[in-house]
Protein backbone atom coordinates (compact mmCIF):
# COMPACT_ATOMS: atom_id res chain seq x y z
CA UNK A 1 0.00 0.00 0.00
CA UNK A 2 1.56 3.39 -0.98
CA UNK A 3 2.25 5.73 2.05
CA UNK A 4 2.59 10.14 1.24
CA UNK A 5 4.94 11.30 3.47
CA UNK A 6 4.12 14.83 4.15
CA UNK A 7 4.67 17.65 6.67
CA UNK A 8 2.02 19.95 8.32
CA UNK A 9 3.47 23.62 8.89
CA UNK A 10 2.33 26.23 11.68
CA UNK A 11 3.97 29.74 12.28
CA UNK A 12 4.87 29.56 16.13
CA UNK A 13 4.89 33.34 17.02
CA UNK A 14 8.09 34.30 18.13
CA UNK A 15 8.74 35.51 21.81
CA UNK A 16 8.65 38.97 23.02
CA UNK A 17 11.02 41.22 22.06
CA UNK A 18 13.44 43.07 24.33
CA UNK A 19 14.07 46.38 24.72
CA UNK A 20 17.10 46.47 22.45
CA UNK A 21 15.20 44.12 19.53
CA UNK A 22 12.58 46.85 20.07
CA UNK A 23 14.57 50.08 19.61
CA UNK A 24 16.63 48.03 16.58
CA UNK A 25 12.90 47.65 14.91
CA UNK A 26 11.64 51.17 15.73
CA UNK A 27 15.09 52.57 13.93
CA UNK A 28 15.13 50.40 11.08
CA UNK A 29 11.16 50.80 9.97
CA UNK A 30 11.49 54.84 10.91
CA UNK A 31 14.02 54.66 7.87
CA UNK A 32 12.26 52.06 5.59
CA UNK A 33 8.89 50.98 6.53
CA UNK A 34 8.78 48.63 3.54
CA UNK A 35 11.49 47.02 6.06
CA UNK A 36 9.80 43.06 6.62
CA UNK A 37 12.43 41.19 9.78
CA UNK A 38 9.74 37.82 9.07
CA UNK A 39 10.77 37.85 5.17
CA UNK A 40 13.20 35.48 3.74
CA UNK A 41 14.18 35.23 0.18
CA UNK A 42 14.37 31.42 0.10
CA UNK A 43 11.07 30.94 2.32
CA UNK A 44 8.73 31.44 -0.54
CA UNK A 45 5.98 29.32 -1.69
CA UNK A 46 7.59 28.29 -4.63
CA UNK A 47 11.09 28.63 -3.77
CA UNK A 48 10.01 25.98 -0.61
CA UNK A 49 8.12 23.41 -3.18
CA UNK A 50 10.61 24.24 -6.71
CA UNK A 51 11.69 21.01 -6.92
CA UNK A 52 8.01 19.20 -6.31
CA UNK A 53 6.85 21.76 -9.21
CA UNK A 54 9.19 21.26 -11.73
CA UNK A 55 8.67 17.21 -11.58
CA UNK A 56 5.14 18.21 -11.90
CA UNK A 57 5.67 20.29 -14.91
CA UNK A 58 8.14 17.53 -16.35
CA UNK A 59 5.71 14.76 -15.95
CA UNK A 60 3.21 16.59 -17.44
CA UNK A 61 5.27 17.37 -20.43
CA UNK A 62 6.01 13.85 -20.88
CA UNK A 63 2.63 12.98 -20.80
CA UNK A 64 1.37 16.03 -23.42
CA UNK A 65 4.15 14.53 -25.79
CA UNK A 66 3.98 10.97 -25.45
CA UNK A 67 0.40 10.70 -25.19
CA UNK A 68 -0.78 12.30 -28.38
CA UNK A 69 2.87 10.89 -30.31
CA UNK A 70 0.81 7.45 -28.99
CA UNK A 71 -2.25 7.95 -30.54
CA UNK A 72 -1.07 9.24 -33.68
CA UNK A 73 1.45 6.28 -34.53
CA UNK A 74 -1.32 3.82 -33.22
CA UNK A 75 -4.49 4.97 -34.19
CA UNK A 76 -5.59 1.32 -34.40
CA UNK A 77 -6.68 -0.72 -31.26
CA UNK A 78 -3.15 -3.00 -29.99
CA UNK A 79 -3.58 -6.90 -31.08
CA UNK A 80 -1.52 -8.77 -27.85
CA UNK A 81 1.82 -7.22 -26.08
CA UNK A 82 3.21 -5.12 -28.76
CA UNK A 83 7.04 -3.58 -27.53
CA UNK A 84 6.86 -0.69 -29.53
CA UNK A 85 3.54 0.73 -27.62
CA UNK A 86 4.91 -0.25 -24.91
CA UNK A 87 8.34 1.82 -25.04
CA UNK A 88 6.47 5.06 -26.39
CA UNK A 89 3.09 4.89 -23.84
CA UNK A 90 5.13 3.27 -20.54
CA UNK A 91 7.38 6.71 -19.87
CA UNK A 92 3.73 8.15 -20.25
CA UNK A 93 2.16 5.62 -17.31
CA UNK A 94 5.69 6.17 -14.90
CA UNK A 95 5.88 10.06 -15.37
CA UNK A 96 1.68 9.93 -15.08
CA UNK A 97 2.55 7.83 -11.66
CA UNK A 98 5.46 9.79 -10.27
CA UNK A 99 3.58 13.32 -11.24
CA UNK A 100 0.40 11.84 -9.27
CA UNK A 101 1.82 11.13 -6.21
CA UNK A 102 4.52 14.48 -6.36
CA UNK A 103 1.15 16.37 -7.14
CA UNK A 104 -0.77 14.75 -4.36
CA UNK A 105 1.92 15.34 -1.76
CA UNK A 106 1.61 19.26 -2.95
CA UNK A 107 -2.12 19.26 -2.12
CA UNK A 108 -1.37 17.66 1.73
CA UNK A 109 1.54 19.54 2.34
CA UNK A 110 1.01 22.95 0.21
CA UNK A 111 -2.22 24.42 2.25
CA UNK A 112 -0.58 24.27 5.79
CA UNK A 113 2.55 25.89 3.71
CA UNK A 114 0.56 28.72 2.52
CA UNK A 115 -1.11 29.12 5.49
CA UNK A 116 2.25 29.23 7.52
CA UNK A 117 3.22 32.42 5.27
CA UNK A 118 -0.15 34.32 5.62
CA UNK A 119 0.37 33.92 9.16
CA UNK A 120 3.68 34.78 9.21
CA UNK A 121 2.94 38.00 7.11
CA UNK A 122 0.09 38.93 9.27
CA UNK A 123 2.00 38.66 12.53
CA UNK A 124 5.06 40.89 10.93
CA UNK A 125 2.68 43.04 9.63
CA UNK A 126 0.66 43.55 12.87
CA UNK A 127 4.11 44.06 14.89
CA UNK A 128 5.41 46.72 12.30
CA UNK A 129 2.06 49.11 13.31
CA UNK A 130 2.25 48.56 17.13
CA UNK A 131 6.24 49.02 16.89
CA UNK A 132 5.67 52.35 15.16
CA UNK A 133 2.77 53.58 16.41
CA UNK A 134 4.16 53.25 20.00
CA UNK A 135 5.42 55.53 22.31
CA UNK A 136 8.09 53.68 24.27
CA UNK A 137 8.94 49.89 24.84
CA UNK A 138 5.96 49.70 27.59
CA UNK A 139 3.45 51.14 25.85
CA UNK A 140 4.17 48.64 22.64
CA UNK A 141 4.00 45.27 25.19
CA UNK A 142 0.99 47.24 26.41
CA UNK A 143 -0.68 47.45 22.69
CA UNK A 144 0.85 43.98 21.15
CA UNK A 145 0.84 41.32 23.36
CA UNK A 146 -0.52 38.85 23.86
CA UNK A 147 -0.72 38.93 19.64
CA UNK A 148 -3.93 37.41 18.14
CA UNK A 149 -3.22 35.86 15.06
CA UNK A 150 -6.60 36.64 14.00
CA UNK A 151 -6.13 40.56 14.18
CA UNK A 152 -5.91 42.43 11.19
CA UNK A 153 -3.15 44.36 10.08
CA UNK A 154 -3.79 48.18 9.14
CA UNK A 155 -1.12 47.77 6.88
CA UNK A 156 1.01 45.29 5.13
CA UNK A 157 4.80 45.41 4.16
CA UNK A 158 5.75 44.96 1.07
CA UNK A 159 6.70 41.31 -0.19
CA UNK A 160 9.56 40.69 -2.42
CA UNK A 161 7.72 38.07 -4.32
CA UNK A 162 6.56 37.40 -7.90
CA UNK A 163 3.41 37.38 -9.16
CA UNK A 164 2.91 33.61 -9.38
CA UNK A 165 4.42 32.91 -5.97
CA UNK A 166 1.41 35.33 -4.74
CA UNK A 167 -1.09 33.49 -6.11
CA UNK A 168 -0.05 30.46 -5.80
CA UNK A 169 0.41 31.13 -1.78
CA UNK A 170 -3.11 32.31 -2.08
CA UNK A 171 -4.43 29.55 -3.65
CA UNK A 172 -3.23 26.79 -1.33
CA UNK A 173 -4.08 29.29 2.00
CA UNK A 174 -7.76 29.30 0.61
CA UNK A 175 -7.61 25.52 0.11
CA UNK A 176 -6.40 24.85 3.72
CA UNK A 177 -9.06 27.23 5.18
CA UNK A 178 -11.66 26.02 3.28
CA UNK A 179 -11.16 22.63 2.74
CA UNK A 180 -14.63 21.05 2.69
CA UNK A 181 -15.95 23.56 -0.07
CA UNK A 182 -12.89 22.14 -2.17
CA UNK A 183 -13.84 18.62 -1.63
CA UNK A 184 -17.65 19.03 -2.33
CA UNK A 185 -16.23 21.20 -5.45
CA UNK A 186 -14.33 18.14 -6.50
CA UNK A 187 -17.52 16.06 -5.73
CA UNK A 188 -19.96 17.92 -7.61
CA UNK A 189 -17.78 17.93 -10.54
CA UNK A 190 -17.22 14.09 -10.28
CA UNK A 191 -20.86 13.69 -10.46
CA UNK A 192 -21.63 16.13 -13.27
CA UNK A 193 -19.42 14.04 -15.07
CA UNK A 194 -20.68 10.90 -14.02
CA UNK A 195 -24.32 11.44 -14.40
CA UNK A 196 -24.56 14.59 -17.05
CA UNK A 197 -21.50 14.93 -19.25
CA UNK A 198 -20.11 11.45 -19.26
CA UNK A 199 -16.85 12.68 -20.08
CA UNK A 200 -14.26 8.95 -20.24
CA UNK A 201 -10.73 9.64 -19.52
């Protein structure tokens, strides 16, 4: 029986800062309030899962070329074990396979993921307003703490990512906070198919 390893993520909030960690903060974001101490270049969404993407985007090639090569060289139905279908459609089957199972592990682990950043962003985010609009160091642990993750920011800093990292972070935190309307998405359309459109694959 075939076992997905996968790991759940959660952003642990960080403890409270000290006097000096506050002072650092209220100096750096006085000169660049874009300034983000949670943001790290390699701690992206798809900088984190490259590697699981690009086998997903390689398997699928393999499949778009090898499937359609297939059916144009063999348009007619196989008589027996023939080894020429079988060398041009069995890459197909393993990337098909290998793509499932990468793709499957993205869905498990990629929602937590997302949601790990959006919390991440929210808590920075919430601790660059109460850092600047405090007076002193007591008045901030006064204002921030304890930190509800819930809380939204009245701001947010800027994130050095691309366009496709954004959306795909936002894709996977909506699928990990809503994951019941996915599956009876995924449900519905399974039944449409089954039932209305008849669609074989």
């Amino acid at each position: 029986m075939a076992v997905i390893n996968y790991v759940k993520h959660r952003f642990q909030n960080p403890g409270v800062l000290t006097l000096d960690q506050y002072h650092q903060l209220k100096q750096l974001w006085s000169t660049d309030p874009a300034y983000n101490p949670g943001r790290l270049s390699k701690a992206t969404f798809t900088y984190y899962f490259r590697k699981r993407l690009w086998w997903i985007v390689g398997c699928a090639l393999v499949c778009l070329v090898a499937i359609p090569l297939y059916l144009h060289l063999f348009p007619e139905k196989p008589n027996g074990l023939e080894w020429d279908r079988v060398a041009l459609v069995g890459p197909a089957i393993l990337a098909g396979l290998i793509g499932f199972f990468i793709l499957a592990q993205l869905l498990l682990e990629g929602p937590s993921y997302a949601t790990f950043l959006a919390d991440r962003q929210r808590y920075y985010s919430q601790l660059a307003v109460a850092v600047q609009a405090s007076r002193d160091y007591h008045s901030f642990t006064q204002q921030f703490y304890p930190y509800v993750p819930g809380n939204k920011p009245a701001r947010k800093l800027t994130a050095a990512t691309g366009t496709g990292d954004r959306f795909l972070t936002a894709l996977f935190h909506w699928i990990d906070k809503h994951m019941w309307k996915v599956f009876l998405l995924v449900l519905a359309l399974w039944l449409l198919n089954k039932y209305v459109f008849r669609i074989s694959f």
